[in-house]
C-alpha atoms as a PDB file:
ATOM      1  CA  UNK A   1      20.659 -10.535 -33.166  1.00  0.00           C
ATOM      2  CA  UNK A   2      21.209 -11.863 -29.868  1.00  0.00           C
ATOM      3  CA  UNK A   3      23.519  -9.034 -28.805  1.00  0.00           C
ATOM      4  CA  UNK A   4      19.808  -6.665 -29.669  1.00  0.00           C
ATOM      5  CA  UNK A   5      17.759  -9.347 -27.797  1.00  0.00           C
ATOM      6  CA  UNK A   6      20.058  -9.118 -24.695  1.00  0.00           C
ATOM      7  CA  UNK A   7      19.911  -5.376 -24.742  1.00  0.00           C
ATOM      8  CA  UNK A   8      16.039  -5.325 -25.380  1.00  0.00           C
ATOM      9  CA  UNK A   9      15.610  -7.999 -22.641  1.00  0.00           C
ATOM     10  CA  UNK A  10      17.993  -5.465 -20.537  1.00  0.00           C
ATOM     11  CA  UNK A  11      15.783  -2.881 -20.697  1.00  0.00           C
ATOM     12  CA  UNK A  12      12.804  -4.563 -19.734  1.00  0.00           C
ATOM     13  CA  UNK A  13      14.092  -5.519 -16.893  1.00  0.00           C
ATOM     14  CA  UNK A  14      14.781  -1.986 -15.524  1.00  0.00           C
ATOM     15  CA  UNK A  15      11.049  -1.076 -16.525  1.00  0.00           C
ATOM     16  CA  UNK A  16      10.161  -4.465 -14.580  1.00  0.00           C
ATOM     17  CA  UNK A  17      12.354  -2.452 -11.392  1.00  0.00           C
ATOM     18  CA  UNK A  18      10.725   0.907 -12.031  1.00  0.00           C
ATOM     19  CA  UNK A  19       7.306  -0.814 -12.439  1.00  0.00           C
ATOM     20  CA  UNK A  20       7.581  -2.687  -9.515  1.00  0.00           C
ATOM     21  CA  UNK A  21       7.867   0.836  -7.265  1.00  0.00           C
ATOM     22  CA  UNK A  22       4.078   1.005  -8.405  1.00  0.00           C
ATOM     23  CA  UNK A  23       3.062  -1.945  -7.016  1.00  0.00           C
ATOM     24  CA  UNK A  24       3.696  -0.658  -3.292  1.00  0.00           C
ATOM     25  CA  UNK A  25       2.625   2.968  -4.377  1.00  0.00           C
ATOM     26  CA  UNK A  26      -0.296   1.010  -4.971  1.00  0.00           C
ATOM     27  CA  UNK A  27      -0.787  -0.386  -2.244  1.00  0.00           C
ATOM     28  CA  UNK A  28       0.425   2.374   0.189  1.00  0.00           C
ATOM     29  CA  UNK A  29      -2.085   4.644  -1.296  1.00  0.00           C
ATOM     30  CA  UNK A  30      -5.276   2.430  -1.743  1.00  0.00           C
ATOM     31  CA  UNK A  31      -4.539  -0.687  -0.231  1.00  0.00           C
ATOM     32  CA  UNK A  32      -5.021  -3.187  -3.038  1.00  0.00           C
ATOM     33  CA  UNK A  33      -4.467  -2.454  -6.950  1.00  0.00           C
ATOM     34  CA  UNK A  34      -0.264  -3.520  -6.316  1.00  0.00           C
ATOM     35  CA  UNK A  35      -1.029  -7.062  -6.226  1.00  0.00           C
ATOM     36  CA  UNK A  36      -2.855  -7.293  -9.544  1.00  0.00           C
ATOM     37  CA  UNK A  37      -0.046  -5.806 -11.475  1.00  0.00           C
ATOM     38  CA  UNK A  38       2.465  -7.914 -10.229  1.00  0.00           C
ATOM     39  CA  UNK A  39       2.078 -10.620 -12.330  1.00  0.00           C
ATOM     40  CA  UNK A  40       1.473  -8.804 -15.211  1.00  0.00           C
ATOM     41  CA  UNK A  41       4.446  -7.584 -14.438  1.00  0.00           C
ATOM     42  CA  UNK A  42       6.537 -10.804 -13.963  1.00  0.00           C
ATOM     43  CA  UNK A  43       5.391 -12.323 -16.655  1.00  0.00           C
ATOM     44  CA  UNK A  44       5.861  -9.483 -19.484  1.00  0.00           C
ATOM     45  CA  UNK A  45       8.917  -7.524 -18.142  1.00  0.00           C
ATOM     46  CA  UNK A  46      10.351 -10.209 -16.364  1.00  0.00           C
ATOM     47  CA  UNK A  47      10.023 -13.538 -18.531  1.00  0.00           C
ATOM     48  CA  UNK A  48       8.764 -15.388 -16.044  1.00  0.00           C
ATOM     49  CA  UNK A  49       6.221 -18.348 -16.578  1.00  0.00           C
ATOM     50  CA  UNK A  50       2.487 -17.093 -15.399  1.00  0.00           C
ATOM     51  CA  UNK A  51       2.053 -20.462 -12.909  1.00  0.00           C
ATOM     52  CA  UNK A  52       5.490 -19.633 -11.362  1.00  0.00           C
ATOM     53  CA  UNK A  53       4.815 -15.395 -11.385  1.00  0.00           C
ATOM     54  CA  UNK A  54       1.537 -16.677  -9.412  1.00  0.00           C
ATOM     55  CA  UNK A  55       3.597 -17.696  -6.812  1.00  0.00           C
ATOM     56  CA  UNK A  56       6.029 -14.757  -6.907  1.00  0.00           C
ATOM     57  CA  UNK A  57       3.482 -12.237  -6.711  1.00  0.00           C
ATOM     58  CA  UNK A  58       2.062 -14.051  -3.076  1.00  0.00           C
ATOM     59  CA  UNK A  59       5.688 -13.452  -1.411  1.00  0.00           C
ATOM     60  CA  UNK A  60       6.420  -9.915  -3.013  1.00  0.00           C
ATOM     61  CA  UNK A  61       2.549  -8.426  -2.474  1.00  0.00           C
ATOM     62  CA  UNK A  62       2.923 -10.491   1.088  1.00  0.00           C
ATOM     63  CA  UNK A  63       6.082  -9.007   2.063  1.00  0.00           C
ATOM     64  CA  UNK A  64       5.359  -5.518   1.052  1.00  0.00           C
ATOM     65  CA  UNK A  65       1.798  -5.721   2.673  1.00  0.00           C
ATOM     66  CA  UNK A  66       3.635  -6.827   5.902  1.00  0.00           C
ATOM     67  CA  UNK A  67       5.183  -3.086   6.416  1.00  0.00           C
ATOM     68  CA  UNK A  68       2.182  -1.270   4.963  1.00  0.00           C
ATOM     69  CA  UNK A  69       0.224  -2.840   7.486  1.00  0.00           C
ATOM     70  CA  UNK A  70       2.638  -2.079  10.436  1.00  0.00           C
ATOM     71  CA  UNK A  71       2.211   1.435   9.450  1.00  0.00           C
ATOM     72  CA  UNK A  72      -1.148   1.456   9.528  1.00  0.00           C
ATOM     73  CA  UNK A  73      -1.664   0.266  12.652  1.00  0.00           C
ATOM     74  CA  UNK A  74       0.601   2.921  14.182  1.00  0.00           C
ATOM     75  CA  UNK A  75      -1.876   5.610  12.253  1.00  0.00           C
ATOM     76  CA  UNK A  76      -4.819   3.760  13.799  1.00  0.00           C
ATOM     77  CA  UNK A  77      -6.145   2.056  10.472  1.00  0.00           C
ATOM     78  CA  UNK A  78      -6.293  -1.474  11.534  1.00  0.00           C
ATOM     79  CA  UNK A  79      -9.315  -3.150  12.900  1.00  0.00           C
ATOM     80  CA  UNK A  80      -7.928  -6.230  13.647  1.00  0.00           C
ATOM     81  CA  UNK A  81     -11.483  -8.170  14.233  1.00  0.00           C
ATOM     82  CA  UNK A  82     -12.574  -7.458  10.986  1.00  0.00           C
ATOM     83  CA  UNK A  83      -9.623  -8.393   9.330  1.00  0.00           C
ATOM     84  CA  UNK A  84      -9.815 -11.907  10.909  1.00  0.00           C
ATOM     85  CA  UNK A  85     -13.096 -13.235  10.022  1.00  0.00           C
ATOM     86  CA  UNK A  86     -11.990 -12.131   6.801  1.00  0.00           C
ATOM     87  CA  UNK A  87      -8.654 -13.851   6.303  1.00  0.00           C
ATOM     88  CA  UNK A  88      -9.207 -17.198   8.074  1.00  0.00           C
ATOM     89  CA  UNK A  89     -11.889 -18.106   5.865  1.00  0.00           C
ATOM     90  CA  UNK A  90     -10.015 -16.935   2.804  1.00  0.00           C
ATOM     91  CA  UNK A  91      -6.945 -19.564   3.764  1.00  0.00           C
ATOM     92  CA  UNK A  92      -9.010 -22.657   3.863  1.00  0.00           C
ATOM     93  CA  UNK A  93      -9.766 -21.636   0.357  1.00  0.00           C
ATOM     94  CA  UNK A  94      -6.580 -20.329  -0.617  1.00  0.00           C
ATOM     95  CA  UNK A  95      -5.033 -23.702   0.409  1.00  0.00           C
ATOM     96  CA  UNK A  96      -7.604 -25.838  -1.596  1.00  0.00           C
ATOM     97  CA  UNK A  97      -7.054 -24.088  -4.620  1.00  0.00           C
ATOM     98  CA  UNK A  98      -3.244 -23.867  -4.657  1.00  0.00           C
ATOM     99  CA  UNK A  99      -2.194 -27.328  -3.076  1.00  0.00           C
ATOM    100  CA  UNK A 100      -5.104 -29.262  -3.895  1.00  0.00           C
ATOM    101  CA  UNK A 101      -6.951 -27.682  -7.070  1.00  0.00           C
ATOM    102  CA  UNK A 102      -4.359 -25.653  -9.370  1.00  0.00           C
ATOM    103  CA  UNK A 103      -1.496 -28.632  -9.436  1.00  0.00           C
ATOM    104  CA  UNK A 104      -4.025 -30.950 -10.610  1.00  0.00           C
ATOM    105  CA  UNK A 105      -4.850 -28.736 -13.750  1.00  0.00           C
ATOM    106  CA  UNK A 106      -3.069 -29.803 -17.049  1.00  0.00           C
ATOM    107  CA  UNK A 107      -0.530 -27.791 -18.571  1.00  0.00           C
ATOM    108  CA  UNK A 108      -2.621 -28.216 -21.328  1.00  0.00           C
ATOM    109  CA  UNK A 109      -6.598 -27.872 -20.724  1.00  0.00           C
ATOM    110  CA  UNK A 110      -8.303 -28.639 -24.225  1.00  0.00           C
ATOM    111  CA  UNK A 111      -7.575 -27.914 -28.009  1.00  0.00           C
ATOM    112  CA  UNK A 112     -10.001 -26.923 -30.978  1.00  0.00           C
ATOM    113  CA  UNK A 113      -8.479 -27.569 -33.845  1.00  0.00           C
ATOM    114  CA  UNK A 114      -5.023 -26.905 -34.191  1.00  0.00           C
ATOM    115  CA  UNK A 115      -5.228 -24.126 -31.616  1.00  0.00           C
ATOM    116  CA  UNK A 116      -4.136 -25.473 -27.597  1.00  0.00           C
ATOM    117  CA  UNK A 117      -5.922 -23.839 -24.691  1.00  0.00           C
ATOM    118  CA  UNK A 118      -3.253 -24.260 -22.273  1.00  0.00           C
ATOM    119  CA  UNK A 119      -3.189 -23.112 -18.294  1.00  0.00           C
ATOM    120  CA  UNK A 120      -1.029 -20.464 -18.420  1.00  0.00           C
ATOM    121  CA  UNK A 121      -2.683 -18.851 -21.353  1.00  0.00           C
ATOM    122  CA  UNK A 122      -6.179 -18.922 -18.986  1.00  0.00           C
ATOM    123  CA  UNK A 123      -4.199 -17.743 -15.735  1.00  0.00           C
ATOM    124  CA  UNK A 124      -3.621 -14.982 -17.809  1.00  0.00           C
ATOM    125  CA  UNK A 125      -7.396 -14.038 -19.576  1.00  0.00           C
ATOM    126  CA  UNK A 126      -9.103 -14.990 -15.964  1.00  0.00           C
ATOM    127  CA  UNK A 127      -6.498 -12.113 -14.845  1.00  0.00           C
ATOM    128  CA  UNK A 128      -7.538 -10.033 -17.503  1.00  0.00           C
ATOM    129  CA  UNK A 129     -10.902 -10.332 -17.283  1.00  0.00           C
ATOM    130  CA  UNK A 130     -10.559  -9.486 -13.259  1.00  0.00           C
ATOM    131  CA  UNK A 131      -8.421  -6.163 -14.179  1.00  0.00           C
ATOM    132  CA  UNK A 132     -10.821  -4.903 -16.349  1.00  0.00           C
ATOM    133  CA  UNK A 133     -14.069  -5.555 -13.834  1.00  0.00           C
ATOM    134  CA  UNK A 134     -11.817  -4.053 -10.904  1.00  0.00           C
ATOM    135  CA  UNK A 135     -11.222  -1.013 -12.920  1.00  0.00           C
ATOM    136  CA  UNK A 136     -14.829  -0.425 -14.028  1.00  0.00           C
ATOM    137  CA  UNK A 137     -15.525  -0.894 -10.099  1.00  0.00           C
ATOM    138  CA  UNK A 138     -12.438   1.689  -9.094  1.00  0.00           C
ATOM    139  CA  UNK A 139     -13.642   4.218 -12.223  1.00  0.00           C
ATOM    140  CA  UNK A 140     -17.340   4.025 -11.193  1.00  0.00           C
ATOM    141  CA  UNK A 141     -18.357   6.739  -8.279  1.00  0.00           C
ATOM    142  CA  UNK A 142     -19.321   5.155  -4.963  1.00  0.00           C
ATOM    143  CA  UNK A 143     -21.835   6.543  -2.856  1.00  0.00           C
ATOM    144  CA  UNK A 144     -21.207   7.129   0.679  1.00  0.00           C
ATOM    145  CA  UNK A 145     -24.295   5.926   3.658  1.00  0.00           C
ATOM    146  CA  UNK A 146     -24.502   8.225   6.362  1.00  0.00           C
ATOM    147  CA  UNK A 147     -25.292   6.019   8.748  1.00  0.00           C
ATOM    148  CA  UNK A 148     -23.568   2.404   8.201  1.00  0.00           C
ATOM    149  CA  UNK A 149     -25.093  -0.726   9.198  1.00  0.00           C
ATOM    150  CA  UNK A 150     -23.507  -2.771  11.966  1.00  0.00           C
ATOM    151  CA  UNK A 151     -20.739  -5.179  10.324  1.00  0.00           C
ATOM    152  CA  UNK A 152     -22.263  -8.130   8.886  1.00  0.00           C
ATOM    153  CA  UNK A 153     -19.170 -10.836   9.785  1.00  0.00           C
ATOM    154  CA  UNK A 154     -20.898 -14.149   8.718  1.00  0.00           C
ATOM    155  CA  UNK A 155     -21.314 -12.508   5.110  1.00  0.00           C
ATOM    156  CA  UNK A 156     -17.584 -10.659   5.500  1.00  0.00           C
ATOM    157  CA  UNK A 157     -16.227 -14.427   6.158  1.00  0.00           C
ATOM    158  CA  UNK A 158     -18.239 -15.740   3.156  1.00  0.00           C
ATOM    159  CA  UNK A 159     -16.563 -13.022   1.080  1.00  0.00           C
ATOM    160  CA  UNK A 160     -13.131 -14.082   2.301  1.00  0.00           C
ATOM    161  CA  UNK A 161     -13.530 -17.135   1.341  1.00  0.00           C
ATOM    162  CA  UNK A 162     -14.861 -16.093  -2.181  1.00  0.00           C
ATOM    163  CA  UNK A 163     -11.797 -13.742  -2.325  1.00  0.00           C
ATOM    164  CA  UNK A 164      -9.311 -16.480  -1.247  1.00  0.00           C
ATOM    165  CA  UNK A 165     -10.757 -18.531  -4.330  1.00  0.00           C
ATOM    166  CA  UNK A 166      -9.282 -15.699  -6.471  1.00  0.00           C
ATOM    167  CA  UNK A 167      -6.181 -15.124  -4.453  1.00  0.00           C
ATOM    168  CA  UNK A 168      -5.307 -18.659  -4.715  1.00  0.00           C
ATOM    169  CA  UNK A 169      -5.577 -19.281  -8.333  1.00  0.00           C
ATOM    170  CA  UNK A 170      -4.565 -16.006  -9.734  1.00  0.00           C
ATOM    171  CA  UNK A 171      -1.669 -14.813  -6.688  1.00  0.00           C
ATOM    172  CA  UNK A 172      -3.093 -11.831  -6.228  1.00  0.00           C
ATOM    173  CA  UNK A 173      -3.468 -10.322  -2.966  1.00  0.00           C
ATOM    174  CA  UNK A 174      -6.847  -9.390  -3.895  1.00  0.00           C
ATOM    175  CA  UNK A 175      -7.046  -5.826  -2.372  1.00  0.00           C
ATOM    176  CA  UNK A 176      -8.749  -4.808  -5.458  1.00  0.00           C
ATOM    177  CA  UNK A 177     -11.902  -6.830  -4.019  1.00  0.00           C
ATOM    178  CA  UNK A 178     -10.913  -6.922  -0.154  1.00  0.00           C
ATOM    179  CA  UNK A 179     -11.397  -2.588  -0.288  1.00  0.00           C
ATOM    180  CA  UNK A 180     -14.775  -2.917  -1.425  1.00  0.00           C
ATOM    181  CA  UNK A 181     -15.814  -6.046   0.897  1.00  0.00           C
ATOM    182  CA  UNK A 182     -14.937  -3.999   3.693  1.00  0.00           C
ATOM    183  CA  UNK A 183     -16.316  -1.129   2.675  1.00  0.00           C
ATOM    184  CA  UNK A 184     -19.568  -2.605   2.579  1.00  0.00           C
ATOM    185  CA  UNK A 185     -19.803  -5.263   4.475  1.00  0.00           C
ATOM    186  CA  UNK A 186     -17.465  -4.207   7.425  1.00  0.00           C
ATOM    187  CA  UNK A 187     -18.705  -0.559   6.975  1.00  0.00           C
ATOM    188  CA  UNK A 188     -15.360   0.647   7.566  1.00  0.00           C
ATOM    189  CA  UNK A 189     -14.187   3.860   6.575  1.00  0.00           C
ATOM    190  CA  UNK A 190     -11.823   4.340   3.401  1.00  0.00           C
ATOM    191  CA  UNK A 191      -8.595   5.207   5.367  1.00  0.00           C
ATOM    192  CA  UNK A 192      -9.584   2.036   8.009  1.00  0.00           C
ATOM    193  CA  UNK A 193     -10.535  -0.296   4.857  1.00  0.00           C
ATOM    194  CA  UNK A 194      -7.127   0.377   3.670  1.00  0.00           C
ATOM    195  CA  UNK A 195      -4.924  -0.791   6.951  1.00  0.00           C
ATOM    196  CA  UNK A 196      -7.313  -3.867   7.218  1.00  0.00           C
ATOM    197  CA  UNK A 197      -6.806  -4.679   3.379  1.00  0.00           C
ATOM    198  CA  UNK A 198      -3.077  -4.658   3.841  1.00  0.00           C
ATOM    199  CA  UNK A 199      -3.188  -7.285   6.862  1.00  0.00           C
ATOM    200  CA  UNK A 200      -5.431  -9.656   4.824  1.00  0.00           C
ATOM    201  CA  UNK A 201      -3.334  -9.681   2.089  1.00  0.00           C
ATOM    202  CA  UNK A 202      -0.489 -10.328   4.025  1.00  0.00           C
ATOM    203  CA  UNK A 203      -2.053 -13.028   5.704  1.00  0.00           C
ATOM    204  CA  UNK A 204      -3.609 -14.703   2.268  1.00  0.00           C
ATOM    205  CA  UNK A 205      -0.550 -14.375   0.403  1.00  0.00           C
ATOM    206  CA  UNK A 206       2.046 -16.144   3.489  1.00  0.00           C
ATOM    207  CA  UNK A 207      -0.169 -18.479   3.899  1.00  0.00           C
ATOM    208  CA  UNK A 208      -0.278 -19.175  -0.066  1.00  0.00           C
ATOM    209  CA  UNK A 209       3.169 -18.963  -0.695  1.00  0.00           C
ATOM    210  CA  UNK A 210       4.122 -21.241   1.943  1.00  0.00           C
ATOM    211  CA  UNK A 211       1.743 -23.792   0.621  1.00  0.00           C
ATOM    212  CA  UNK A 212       3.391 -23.534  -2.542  1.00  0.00           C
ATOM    213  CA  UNK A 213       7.358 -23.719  -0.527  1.00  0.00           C
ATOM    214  CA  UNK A 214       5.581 -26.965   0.896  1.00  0.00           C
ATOM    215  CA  UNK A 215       4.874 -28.681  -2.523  1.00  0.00           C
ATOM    216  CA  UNK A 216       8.215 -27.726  -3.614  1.00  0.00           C
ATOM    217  CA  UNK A 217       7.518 -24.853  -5.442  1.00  0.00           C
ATOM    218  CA  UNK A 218      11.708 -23.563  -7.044  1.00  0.00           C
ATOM    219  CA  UNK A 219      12.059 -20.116  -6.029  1.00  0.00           C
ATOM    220  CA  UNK A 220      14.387 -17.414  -6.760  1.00  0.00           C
ATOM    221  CA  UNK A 221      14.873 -15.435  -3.794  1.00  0.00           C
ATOM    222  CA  UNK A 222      17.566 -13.093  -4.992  1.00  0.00           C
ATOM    223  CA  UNK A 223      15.200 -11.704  -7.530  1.00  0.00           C
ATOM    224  CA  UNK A 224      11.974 -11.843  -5.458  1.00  0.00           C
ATOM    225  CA  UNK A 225      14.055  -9.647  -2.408  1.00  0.00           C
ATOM    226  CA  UNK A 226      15.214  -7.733  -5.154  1.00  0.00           C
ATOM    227  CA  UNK A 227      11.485  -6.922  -6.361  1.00  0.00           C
ATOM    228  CA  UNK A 228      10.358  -6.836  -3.075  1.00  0.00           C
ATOM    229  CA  UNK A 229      12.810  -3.756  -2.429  1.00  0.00           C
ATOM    230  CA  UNK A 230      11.669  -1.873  -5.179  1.00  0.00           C
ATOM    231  CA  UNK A 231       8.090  -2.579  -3.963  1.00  0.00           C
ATOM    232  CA  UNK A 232       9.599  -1.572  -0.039  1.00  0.00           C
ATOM    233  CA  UNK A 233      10.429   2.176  -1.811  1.00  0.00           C
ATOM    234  CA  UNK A 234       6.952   2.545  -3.739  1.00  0.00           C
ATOM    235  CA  UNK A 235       5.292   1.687  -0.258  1.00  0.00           C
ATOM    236  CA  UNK A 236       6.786   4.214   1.705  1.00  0.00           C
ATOM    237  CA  UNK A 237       5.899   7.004  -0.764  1.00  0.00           C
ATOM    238  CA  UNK A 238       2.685   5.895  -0.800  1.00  0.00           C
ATOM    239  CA  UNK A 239       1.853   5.501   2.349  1.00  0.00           C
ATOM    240  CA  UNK A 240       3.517   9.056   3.162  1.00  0.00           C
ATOM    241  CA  UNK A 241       1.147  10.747   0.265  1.00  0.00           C
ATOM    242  CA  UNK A 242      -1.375   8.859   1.495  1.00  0.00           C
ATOM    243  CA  UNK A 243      -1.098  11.213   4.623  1.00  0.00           C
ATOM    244  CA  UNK A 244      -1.837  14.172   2.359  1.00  0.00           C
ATOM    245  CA  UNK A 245      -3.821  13.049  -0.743  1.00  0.00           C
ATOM    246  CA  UNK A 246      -7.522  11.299  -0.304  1.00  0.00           C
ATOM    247  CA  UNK A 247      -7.242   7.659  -1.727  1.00  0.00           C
ATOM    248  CA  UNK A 248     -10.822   7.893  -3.365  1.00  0.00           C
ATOM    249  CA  UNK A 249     -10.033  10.387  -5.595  1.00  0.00           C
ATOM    250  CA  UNK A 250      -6.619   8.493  -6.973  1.00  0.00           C
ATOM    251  CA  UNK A 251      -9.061   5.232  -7.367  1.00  0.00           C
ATOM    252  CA  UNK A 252     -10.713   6.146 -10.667  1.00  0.00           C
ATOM    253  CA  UNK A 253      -7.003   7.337 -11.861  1.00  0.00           C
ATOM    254  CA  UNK A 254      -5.402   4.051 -11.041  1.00  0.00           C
ATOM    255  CA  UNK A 255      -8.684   1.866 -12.514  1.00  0.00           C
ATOM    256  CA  UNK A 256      -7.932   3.690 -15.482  1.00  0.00           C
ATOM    257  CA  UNK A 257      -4.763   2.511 -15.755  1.00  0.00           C
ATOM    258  CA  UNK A 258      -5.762  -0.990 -14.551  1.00  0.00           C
ATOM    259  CA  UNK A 259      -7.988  -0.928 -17.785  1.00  0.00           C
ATOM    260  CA  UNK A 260      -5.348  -0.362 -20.239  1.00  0.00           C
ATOM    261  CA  UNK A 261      -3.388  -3.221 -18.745  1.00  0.00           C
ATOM    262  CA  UNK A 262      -6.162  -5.808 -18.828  1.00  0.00           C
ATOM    263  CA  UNK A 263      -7.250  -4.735 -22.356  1.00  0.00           C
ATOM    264  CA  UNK A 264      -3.989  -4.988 -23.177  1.00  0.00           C
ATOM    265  CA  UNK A 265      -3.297  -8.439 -22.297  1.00  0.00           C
ATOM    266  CA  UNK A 266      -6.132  -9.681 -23.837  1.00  0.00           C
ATOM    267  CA  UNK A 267      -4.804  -8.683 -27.059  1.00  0.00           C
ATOM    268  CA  UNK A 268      -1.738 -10.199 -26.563  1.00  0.00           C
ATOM    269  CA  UNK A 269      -2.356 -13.534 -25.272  1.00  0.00           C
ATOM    270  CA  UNK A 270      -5.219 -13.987 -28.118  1.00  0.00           C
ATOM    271  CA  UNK A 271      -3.012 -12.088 -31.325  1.00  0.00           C
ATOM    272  CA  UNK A 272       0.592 -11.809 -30.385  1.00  0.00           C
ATOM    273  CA  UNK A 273       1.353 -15.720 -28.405  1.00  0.00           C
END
């Protein structure tokens, strides 16, 4: 029996490798979408506790947003402004949550019954419930306005700091909901949306994981590198097919897909825990 479990456990490891290539396809090719699987990811494939995959996730979709966003610059993609009165709000919140907020909330939150509602089971249904209304938003057509409105950059820091709510709590870059922000609210064009998206979420996510180094958070850096790597490889082809395929029409694909995962872990963290 435990000679099976090791060799089941084996092999969902190497998916946890080969799924981890899709978190920087992800993000190479639409700039957000990476970071919500992560966890998912950790936490399933991996083994790994949803409270310490939060803070995982911030240093692997950080690391791997780092390089995506150094090669969007070089293409052009990055409007830098933008991107700041995006992120800077988003870390005041992003530190509140994770340093202030999140260690304060008990492993166990309430029972009913015999039946424990405990903080790792509602990191996981809040993530859930965000997959699934990301995915209806990445399936549903957007229309495009001719001529865009000036950016709006007092309501593009209010959504930061919105966003950073999430991105603290859940460790999730938050690219699924930074792409649309600055679509409409920064009136940025897909390809420019993207670039930008990758330098807030490598801002948010430092900044959140070295809140989390600073309350002592135990890390496993042989395994994160080791993720991060795999991530490194699905970036590069991403961002290179990103060159030749148009990221809208791979949206409603990937929110598809997105979906099936958040479905999916709603069944399992309500029938199979």
């Amino acid at each position: 029996m435990d000679r099976n479990g090791t060799s089941k456990n084996f092999k969902m490891e190497y998916l946890g490798y080969f799924a981890s290539i899709i978190i920087g396809l992800s993000l190479g090719l639409i700039g957000g979408g990476g970071s919500i699987l992560t966890v998912p990811i950790l936490v399933y494939l991996f083994k790994i506790d949803p409270e310490t995959a939060t803070s995982y996730s911030l240093f692997i979709v950080g690391i791997t947003a780092l390089f995506g966003c150094i090669s969007h610059y070089k293409m052009g993609n990055l409007k830098i402004k933008s991107a700041l009165y995006f992120a800077i709000p988003s870390v005041f919140s992003i530190l509140i949550i994770r340093e202030v907020i999140f260690p304060k909330i008990a492993a166990t939150i309430f029972s009913i019954a015999s039946y424990q509602v405990s903080k790792n089971f509602l990191i996981m249904i809040v993530f859930s419930v965000l997959m699934i209304a990301a995915a209806i938003a990445m399936i549903r057509k957007t229309k495009t306005v001719p001529n865009p409105p000036k950016t709006n950059y007092t309501q593009l820091g209010l959504i930061g700091f919105l966003i950073g709510i999430v991105t603290g709590f859940l460790g999730a870059g938050g690219g699924f909901l930074i792409i649309p922000a600055l679509l409409f609210f920064a009136n940025l064009p897909m390809k420019q949306a993207v670039g930008t998206s990758l330098l807030i979420i490598f801002i948010n996510s430092s900044i959140g994981f070295g809140g989390d180094l600073y309350i002592g958070t135990s890390i496993d850096y042989s395994f994160l590198l080791m993720i991060s790597s795999m991530a490194f490889i699905g970036m590069i082809i991403g961002i290179k097919l990103s060159k030749k395929i148009d990221g809208t029409k791979l949206k409603p694909i990937f929110g598809w897909f997105v979906l099936v995962m958040g479905i999916y872990i709603i069944i399992k963290e309500f029938f199979f825990n």
